[in-house]
N, C-alpha and C. Protein backbone atom coordinates (compact mmCIF):
# COMPACT_ATOMS: atom_id res chain seq x y z
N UNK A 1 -24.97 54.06 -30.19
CA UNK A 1 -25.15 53.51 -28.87
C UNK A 1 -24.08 52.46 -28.60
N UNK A 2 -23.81 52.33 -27.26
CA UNK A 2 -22.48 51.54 -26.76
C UNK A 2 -23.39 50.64 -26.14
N UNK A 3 -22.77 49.40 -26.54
CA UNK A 3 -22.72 48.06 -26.53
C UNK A 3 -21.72 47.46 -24.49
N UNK A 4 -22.29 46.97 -24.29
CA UNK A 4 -21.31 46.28 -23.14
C UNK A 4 -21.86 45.21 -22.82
N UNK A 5 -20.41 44.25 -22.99
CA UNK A 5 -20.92 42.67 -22.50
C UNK A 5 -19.99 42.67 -21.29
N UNK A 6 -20.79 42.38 -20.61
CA UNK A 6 -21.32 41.83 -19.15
C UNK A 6 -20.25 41.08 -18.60
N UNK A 7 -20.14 39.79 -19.68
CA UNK A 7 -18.94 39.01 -19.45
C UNK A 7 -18.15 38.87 -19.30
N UNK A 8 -17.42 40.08 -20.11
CA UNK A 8 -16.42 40.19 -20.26
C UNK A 8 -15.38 40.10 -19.01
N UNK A 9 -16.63 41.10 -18.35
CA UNK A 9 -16.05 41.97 -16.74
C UNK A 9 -15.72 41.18 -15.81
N UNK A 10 -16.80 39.96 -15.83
CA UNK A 10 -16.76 38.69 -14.91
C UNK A 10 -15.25 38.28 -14.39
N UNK A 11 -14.68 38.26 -13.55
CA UNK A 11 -13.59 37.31 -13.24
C UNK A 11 -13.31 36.31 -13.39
N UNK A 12 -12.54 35.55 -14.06
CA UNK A 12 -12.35 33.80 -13.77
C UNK A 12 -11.67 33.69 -12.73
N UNK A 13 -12.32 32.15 -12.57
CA UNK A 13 -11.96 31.48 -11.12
C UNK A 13 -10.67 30.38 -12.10
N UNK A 14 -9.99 30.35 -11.02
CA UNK A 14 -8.65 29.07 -11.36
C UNK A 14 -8.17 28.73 -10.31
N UNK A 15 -7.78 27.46 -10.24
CA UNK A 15 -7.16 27.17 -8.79
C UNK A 15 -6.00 26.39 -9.68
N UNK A 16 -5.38 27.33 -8.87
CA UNK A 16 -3.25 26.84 -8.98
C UNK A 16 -2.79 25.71 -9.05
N UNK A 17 -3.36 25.20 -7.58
CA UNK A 17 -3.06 23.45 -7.42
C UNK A 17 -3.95 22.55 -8.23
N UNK A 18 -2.74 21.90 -8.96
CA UNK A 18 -3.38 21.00 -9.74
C UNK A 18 -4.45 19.50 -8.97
N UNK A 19 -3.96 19.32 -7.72
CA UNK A 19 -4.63 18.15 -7.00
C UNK A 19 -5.87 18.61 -6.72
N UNK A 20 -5.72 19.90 -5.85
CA UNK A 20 -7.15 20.26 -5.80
C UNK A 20 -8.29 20.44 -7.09
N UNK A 21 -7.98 20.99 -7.42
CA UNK A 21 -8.88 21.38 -9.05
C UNK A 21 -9.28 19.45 -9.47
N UNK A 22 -8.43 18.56 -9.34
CA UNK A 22 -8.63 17.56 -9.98
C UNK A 22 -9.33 16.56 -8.82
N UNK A 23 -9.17 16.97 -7.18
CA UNK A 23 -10.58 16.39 -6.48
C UNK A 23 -11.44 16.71 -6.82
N UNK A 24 -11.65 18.24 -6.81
CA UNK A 24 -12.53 18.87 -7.54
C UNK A 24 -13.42 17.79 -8.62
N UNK A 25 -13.23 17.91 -9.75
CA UNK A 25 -13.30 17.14 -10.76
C UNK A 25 -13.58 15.47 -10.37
N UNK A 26 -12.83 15.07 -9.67
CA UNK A 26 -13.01 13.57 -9.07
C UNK A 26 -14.64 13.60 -8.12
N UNK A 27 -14.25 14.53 -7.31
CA UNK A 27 -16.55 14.44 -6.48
C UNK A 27 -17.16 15.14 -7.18
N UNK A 28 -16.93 16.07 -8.48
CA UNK A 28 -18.52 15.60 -9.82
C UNK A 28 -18.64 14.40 -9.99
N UNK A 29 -17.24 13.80 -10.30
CA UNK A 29 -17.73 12.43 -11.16
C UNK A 29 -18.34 11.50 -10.69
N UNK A 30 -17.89 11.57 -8.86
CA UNK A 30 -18.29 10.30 -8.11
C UNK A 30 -19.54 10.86 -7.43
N UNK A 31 -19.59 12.08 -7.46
CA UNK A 31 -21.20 12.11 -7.57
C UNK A 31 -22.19 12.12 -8.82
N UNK A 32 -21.85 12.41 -9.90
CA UNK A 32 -22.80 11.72 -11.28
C UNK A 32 -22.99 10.24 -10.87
N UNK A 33 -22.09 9.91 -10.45
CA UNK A 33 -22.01 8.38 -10.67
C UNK A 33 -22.64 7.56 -9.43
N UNK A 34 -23.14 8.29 -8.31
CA UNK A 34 -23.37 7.75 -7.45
C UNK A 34 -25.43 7.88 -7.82
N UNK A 35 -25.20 9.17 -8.26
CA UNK A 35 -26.79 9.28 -8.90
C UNK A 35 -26.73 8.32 -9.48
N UNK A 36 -26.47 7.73 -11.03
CA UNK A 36 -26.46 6.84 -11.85
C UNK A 36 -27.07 5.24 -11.06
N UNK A 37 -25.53 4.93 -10.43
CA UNK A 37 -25.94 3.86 -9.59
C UNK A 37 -27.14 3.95 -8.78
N UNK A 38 -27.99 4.88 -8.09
CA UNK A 38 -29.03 4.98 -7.34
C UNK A 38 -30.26 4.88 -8.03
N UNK A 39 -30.13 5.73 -9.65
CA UNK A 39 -31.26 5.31 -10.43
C UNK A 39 -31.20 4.01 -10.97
N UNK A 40 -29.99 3.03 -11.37
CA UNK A 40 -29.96 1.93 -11.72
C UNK A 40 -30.80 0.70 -10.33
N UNK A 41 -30.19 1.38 -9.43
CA UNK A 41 -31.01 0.33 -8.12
C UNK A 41 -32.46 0.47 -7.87
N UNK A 42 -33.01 1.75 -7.98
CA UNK A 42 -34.51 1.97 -7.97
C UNK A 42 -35.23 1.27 -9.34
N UNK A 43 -34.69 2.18 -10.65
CA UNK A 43 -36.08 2.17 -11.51
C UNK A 43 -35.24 0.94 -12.27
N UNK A 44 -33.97 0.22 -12.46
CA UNK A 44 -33.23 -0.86 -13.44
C UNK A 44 -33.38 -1.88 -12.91
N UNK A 45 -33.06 -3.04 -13.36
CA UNK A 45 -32.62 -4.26 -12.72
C UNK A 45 -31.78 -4.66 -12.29
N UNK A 46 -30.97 -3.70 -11.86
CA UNK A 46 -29.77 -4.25 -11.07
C UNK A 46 -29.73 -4.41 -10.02
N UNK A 47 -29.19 -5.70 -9.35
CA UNK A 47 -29.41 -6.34 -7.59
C UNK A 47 -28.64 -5.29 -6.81
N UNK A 48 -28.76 -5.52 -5.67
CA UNK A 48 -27.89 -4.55 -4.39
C UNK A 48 -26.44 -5.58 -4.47
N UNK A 49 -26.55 -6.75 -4.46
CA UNK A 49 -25.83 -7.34 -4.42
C UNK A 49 -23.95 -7.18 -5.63
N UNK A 50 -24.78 -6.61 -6.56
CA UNK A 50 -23.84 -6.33 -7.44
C UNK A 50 -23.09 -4.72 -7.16
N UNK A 51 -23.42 -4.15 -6.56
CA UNK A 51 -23.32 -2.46 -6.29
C UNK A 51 -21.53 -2.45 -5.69
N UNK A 52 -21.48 -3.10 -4.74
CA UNK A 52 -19.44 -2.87 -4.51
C UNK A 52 -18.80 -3.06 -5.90
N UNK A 53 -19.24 -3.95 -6.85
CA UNK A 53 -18.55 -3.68 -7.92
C UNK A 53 -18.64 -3.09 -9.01
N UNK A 54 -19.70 -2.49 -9.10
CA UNK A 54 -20.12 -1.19 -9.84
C UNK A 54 -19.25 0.20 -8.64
N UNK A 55 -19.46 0.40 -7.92
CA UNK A 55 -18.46 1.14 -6.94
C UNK A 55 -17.37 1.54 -7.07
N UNK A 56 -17.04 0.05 -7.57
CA UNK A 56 -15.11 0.06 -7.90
C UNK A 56 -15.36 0.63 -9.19
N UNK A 57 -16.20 0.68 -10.28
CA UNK A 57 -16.18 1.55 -11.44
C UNK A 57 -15.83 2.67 -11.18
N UNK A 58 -17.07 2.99 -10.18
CA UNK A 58 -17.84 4.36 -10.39
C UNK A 58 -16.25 5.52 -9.76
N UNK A 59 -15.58 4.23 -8.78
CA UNK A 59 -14.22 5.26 -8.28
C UNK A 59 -13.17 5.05 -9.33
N UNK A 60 -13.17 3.98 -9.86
CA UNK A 60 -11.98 3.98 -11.22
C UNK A 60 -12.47 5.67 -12.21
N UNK A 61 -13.37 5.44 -12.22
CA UNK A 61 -14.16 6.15 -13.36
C UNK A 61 -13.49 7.90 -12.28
N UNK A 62 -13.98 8.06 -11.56
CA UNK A 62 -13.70 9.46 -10.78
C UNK A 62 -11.96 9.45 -10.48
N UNK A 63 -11.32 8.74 -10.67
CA UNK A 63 -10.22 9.25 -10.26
C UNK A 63 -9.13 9.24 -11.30
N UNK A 64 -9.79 8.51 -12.65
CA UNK A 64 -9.01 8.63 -14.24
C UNK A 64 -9.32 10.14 -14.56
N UNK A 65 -10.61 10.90 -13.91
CA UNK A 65 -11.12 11.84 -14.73
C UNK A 65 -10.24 13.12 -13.83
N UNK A 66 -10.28 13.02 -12.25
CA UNK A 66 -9.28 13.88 -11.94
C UNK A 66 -7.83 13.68 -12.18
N UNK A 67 -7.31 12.71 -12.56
CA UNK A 67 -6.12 12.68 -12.64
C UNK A 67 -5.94 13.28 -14.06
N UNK A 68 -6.88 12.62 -14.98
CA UNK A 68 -6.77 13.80 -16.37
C UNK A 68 -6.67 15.14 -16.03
N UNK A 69 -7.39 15.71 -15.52
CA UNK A 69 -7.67 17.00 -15.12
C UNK A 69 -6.46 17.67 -14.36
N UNK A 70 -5.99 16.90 -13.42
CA UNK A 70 -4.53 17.29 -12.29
C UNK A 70 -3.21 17.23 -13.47
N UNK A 71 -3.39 16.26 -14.35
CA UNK A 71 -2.38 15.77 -15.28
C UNK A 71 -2.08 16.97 -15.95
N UNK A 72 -3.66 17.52 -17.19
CA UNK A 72 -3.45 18.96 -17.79
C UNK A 72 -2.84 20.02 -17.20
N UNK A 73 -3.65 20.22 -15.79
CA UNK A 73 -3.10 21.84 -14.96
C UNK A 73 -1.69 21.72 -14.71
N UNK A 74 -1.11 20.13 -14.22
CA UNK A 74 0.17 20.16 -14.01
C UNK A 74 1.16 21.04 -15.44
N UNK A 75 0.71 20.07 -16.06
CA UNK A 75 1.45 20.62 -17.64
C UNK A 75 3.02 19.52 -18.01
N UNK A 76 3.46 18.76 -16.76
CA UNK A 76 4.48 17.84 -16.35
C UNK A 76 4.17 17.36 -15.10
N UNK A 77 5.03 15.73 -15.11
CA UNK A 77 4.70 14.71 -14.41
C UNK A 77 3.43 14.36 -14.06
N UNK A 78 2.61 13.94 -14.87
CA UNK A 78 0.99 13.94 -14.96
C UNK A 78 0.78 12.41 -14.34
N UNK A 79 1.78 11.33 -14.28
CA UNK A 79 1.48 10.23 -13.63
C UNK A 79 1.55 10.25 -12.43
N UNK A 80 2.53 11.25 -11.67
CA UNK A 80 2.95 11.97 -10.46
C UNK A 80 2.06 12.75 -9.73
N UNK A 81 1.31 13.57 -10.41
CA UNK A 81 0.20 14.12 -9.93
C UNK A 81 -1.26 13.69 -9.81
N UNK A 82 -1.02 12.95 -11.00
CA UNK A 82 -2.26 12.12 -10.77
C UNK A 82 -2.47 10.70 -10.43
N UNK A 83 -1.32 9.66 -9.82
CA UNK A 83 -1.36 9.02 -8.84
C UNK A 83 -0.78 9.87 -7.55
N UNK A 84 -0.85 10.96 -7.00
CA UNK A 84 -1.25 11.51 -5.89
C UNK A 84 -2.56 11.82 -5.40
N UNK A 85 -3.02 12.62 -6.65
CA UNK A 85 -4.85 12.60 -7.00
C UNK A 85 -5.01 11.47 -6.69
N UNK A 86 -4.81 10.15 -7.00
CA UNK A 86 -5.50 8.74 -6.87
C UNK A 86 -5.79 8.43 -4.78
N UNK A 87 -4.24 8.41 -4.73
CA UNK A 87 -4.18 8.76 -3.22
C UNK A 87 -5.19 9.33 -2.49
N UNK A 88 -4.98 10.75 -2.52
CA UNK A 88 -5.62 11.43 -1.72
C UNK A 88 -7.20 11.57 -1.91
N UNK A 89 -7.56 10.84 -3.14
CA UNK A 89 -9.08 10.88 -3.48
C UNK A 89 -9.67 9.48 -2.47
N UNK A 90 -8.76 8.46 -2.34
CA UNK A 90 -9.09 7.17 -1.72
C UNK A 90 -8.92 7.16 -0.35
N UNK A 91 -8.17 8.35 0.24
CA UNK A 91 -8.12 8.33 1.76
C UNK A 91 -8.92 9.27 1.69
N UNK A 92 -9.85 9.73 0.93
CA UNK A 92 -10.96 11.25 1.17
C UNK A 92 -12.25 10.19 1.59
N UNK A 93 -12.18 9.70 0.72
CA UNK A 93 -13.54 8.34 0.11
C UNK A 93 -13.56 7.31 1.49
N UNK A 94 -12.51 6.97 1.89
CA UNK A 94 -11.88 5.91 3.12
C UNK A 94 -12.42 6.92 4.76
N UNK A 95 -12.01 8.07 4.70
CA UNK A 95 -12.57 9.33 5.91
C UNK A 95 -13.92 9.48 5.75
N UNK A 96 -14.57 9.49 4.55
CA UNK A 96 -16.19 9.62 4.52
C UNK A 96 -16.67 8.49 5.02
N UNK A 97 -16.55 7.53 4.26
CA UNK A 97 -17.10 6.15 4.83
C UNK A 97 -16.89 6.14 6.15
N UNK A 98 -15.56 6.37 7.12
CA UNK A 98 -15.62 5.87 8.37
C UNK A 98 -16.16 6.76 9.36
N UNK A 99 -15.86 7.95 8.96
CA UNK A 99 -17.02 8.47 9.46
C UNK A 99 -18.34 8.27 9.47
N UNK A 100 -19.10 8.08 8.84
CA UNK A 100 -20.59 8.18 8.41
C UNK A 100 -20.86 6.79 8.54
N UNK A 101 -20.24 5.75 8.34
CA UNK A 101 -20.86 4.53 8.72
C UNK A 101 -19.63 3.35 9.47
N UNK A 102 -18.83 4.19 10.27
CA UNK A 102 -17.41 3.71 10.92
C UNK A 102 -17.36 2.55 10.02
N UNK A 103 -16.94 2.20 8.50
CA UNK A 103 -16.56 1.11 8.26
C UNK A 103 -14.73 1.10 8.43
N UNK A 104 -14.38 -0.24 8.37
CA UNK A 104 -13.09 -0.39 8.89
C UNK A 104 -12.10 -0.33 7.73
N UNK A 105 -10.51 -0.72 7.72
CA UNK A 105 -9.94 -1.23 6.92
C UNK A 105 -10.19 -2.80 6.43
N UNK A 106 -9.98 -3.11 5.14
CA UNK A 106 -10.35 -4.67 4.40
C UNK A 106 -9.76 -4.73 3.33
N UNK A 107 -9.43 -5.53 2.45
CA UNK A 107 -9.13 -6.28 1.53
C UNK A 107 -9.88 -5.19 0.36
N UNK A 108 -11.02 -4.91 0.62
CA UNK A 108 -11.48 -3.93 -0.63
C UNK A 108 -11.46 -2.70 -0.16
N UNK A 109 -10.72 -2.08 0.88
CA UNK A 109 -10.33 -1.03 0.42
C UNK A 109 -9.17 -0.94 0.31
N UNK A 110 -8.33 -1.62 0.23
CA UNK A 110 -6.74 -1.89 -0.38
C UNK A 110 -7.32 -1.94 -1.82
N UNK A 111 -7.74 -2.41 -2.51
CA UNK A 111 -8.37 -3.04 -3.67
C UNK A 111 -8.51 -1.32 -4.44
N UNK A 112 -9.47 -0.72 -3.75
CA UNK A 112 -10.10 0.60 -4.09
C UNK A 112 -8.73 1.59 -4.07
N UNK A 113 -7.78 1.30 -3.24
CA UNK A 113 -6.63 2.66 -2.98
C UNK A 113 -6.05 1.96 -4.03
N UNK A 114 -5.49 0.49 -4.39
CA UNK A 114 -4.77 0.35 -5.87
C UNK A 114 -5.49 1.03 -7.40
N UNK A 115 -6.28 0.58 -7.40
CA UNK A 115 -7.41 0.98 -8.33
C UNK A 115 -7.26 2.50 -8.90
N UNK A 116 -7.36 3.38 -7.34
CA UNK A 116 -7.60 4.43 -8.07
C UNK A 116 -5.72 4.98 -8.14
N UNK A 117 -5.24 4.70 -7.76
CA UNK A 117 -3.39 4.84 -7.86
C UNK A 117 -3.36 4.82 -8.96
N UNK A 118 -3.80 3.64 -9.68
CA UNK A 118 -3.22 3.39 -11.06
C UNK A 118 -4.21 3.96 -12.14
N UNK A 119 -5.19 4.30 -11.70
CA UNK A 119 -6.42 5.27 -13.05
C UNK A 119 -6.33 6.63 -12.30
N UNK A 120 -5.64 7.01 -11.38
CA UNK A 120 -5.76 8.17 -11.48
C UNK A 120 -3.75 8.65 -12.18
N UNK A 121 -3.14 7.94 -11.97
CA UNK A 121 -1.98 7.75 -12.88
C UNK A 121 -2.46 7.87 -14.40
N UNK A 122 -2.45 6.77 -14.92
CA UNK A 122 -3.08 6.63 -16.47
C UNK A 122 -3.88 7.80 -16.61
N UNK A 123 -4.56 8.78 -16.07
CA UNK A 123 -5.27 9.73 -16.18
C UNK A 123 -4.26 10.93 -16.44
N UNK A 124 -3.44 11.20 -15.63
CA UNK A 124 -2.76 11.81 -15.48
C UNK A 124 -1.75 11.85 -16.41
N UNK A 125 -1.03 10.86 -17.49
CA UNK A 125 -0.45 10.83 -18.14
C UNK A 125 -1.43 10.99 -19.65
N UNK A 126 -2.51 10.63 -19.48
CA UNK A 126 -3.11 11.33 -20.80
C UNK A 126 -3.52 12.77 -20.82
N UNK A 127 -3.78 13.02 -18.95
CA UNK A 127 -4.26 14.93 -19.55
C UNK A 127 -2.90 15.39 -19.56
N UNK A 128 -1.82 14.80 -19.18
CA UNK A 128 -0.48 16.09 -19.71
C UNK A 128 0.02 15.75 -21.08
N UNK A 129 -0.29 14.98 -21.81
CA UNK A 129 -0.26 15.11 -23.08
C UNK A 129 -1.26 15.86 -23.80
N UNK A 130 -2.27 16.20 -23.47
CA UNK A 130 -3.38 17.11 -24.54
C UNK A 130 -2.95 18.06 -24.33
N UNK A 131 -2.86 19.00 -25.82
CA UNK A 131 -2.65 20.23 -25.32
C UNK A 131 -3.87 21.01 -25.06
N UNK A 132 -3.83 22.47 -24.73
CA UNK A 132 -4.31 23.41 -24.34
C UNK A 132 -4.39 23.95 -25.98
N UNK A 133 -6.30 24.44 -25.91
CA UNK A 133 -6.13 25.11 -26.82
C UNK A 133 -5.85 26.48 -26.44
């Protein structure tokens, strides 16, 4: 009797562009992380008051992880791609907000577009050094 896995047949998905694949990757993270922070404010002790700077984590944290990610697919210039990732993740983040709750330009979101420039850089220069297994 013949055997057939299923899987095999399946197609993989890949996306070419390394920025995209690594927003991609950047709104899992900043959505894990936005859960996180929401269970920390309900069931933890943490004030509302402290939350913009847990924020600035939670986007440091999402835009080191796509820029890793943009950094690998690139394969070269991983600080390049992934302070573009940083960019375009902070004017994505900057369009949601003003939409949905017209907030303006300020001091912290200059703060937030440096932030993620430079961790989604540093990101980017560590995923184009790992190799591929």
């Amino acid at each position: 009797m013949k055997t057939i896995n299923a899987m095999k047949n399946v197609p993989k998905v890949h996306m070419a562009s390394p920025l995209l694949s690594g927003i991609l990757y950047a709104s899992i993270w900043l959505a894990a992380g936005a859960l996180l922070l929401s269970a920390l404010l309900r069931w933890g002790s943490m004030q509302e008051s402290a939350l913009p700077t847990y924020s600035l984590v939670v986007h440091g944290c999402s835009a080191l992880a796509g820029g890793f990610v943009s950094g690998r697919r690139s394969s070269q210039r991983g600080w390049y791609y992934g302070g573009m990732l940083g960019v375009a993740y902070a004017v994505l983040v900057l369009l949601v907000s003003f939409l949905a709750s017209n907030t303006g330009f300020s001091g912290k979101t200059l703060t937030m577009l440096i932030e993620t420039l430079l961790c989604g850089s540093f990101g980017g220069m560590i995923g184009v050094n790992t190799k591929r297994s």
